[in-house]
C-alpha atoms as a PDB file:
ATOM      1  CA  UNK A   1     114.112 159.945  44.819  1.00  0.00           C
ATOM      2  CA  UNK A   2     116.318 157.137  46.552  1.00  0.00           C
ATOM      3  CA  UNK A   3     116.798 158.065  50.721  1.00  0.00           C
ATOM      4  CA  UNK A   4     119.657 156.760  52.349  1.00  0.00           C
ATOM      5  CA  UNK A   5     118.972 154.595  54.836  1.00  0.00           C
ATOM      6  CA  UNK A   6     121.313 153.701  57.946  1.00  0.00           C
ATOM      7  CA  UNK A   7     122.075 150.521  59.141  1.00  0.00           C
ATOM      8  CA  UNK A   8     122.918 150.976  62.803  1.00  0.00           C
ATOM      9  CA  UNK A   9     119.978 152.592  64.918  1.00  0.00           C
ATOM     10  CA  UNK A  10     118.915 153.772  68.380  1.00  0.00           C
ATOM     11  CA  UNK A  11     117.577 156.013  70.503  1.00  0.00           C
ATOM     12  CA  UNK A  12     118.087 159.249  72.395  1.00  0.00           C
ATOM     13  CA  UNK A  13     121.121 158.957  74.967  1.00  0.00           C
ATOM     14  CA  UNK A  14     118.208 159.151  78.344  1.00  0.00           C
ATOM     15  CA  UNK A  15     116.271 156.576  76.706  1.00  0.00           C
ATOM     16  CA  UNK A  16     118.758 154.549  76.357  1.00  0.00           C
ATOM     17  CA  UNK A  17     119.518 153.891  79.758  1.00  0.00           C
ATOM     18  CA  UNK A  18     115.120 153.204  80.122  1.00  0.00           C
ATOM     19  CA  UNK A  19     115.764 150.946  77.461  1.00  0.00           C
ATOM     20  CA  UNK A  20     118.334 148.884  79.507  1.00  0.00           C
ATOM     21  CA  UNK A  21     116.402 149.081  82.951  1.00  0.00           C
ATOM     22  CA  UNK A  22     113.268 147.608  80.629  1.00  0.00           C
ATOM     23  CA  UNK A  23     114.814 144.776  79.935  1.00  0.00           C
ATOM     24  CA  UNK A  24     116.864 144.210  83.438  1.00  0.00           C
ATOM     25  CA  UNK A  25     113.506 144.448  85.235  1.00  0.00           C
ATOM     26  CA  UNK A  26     112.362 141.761  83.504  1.00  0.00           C
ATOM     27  CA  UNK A  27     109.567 143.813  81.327  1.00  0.00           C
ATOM     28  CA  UNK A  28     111.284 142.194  78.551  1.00  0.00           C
ATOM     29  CA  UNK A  29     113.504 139.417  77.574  1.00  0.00           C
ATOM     30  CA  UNK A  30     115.956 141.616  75.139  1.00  0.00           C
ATOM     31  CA  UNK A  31     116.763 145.308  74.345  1.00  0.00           C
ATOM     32  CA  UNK A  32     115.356 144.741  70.941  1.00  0.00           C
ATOM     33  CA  UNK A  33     112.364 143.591  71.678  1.00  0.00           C
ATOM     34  CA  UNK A  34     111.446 146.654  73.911  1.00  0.00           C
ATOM     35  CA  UNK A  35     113.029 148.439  70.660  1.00  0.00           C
ATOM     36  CA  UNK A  36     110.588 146.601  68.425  1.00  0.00           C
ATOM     37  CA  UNK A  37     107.425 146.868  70.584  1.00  0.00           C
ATOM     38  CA  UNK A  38     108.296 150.835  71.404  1.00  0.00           C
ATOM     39  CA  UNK A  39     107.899 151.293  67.367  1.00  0.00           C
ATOM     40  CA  UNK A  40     104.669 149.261  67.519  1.00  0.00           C
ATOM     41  CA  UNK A  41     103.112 151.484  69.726  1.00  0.00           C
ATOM     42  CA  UNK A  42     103.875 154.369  68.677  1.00  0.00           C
ATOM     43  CA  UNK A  43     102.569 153.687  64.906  1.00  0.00           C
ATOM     44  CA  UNK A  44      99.277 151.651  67.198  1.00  0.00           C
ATOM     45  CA  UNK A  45      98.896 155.410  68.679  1.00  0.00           C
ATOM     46  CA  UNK A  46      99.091 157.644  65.606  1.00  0.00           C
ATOM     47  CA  UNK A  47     102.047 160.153  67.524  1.00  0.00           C
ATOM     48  CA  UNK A  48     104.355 162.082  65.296  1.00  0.00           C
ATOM     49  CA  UNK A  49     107.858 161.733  67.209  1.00  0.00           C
ATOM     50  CA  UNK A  50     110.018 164.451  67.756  1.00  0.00           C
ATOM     51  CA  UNK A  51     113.504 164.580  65.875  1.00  0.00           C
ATOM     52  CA  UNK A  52     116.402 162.650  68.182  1.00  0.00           C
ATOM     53  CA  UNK A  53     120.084 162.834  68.463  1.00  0.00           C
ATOM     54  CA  UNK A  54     120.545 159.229  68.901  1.00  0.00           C
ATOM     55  CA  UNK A  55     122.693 156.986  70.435  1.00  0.00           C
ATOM     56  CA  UNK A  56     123.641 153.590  68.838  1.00  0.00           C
ATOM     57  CA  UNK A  57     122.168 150.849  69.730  1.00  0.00           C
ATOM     58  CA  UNK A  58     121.452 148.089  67.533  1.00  0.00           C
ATOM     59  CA  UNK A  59     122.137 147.599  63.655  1.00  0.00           C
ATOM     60  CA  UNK A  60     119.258 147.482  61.294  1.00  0.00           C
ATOM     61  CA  UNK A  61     119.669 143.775  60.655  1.00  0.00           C
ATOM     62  CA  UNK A  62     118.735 142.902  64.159  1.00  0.00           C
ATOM     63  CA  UNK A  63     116.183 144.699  64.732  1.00  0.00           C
ATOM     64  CA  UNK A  64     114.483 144.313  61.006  1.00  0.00           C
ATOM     65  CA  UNK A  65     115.610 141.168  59.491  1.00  0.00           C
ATOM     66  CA  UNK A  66     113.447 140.595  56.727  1.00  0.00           C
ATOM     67  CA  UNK A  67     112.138 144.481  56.967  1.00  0.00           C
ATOM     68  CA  UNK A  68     108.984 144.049  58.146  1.00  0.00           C
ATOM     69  CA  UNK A  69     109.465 147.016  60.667  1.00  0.00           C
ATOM     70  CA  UNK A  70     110.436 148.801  57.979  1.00  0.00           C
ATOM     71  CA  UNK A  71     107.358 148.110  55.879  1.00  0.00           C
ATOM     72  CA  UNK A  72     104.813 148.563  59.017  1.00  0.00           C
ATOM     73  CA  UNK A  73     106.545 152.110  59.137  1.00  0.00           C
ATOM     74  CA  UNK A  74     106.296 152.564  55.252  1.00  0.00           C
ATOM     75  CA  UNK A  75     102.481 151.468  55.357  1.00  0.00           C
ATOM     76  CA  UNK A  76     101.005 153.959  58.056  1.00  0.00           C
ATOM     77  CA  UNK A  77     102.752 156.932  57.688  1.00  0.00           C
ATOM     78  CA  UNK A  78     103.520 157.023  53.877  1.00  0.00           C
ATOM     79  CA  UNK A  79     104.217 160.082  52.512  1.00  0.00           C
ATOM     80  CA  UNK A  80     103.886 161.967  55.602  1.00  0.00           C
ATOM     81  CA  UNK A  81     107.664 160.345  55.785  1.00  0.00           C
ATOM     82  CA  UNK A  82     108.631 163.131  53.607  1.00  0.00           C
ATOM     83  CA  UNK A  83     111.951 162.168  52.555  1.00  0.00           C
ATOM     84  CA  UNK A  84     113.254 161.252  56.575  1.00  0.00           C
ATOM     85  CA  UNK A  85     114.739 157.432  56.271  1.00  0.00           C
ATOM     86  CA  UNK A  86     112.350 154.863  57.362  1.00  0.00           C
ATOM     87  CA  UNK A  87     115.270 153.899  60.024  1.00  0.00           C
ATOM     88  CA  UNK A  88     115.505 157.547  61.172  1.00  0.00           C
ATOM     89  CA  UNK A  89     111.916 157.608  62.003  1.00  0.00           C
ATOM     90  CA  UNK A  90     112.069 154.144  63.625  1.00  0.00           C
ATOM     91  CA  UNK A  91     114.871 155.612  65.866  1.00  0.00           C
ATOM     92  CA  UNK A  92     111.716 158.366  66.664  1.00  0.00           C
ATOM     93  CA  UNK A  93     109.197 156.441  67.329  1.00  0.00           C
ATOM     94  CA  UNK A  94     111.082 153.576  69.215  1.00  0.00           C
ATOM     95  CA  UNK A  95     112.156 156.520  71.392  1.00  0.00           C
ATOM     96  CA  UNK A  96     108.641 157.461  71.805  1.00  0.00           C
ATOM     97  CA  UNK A  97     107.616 154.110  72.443  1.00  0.00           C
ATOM     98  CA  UNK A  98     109.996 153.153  74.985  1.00  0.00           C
ATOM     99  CA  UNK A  99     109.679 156.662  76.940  1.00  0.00           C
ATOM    100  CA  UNK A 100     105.742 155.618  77.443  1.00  0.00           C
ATOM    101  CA  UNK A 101     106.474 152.375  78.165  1.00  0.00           C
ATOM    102  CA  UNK A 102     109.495 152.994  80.965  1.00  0.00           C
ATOM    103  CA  UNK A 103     106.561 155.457  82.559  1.00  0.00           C
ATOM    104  CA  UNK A 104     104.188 152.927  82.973  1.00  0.00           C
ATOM    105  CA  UNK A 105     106.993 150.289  84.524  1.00  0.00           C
ATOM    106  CA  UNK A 106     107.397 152.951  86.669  1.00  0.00           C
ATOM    107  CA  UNK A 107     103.732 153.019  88.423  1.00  0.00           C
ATOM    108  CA  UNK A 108     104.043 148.946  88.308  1.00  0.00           C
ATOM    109  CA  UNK A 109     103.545 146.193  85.251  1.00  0.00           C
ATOM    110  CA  UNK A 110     103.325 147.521  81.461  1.00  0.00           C
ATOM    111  CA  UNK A 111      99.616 146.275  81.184  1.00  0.00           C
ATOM    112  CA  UNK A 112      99.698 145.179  77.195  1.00  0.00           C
ATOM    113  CA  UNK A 113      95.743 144.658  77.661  1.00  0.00           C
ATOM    114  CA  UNK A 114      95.090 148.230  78.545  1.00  0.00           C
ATOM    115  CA  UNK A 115      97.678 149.467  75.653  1.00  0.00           C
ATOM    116  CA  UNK A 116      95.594 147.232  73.186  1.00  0.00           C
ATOM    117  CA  UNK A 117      92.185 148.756  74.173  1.00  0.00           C
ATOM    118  CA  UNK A 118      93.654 152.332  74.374  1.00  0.00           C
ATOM    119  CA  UNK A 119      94.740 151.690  70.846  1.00  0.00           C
ATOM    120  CA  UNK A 120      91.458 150.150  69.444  1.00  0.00           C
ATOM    121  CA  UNK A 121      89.055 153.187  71.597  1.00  0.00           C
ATOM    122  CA  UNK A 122      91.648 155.453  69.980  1.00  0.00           C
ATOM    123  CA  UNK A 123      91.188 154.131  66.195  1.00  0.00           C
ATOM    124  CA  UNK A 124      87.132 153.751  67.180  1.00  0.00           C
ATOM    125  CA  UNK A 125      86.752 156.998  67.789  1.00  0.00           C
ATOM    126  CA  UNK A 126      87.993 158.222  64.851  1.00  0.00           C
END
């Protein structure tokens, strides 16, 4: 069975606005890379994202050139995709990513070194 995928993408219409201050605060250089690494973490941290209305943002061919998000996405959750576009749950788990990540600028720095070994006690443990 052949799922349509989209080719623009973003995030909730809240997170979108935590996605801008993210980059003017100078957590990150661009928008899409606070996309990119929100998707990262959330498939480092195993969550299940909620289903979005979504604002657009970016098109797929920014943020997934040669569709290696797309394949990242493909590899860890497999079939629990279900039939949802692999750009549809990006859009999900960017949102997730970037809501954890605007919390943390909130208390100070995003501390990558604390994500990384939350991530590796997390998979560890398991």
């Amino acid at each position: 069975m052949s799922v349509s995928e989209p080719t623009m993408i973003g995030v909730a219409e809240a997170t979108h606005s935590k996605l801008q201050r993210l980059k003017e605060d100078g957590h990150f250089r661009e928008m899409a890379d606070a996309y990119r690494f929100g998707i990262g973490l959330a498939l480092a941290q195993g969550v299940t994202p909620r289903e979005i209305s979504s604002k657009t943002v970016f098109s797929v061919a920014t943020i997934d050139p040669q569709q290696e998000l797309r394949s990242a996405i493909q590899a860890v959750l497999g079939d629990s995709l279900d039939g949802i576009p692999v750009y549809k749950m990006a859009e999900r788990l960017a949102d997730w990513g970037i809501n954890e990540l605007y919390a943390m600028a909130e208390i100070g720095e995003i501390d990558v070194v604390a994500l990384f070994n939350q991530v590796q006690a997390s998979n560890s443990s398991e």
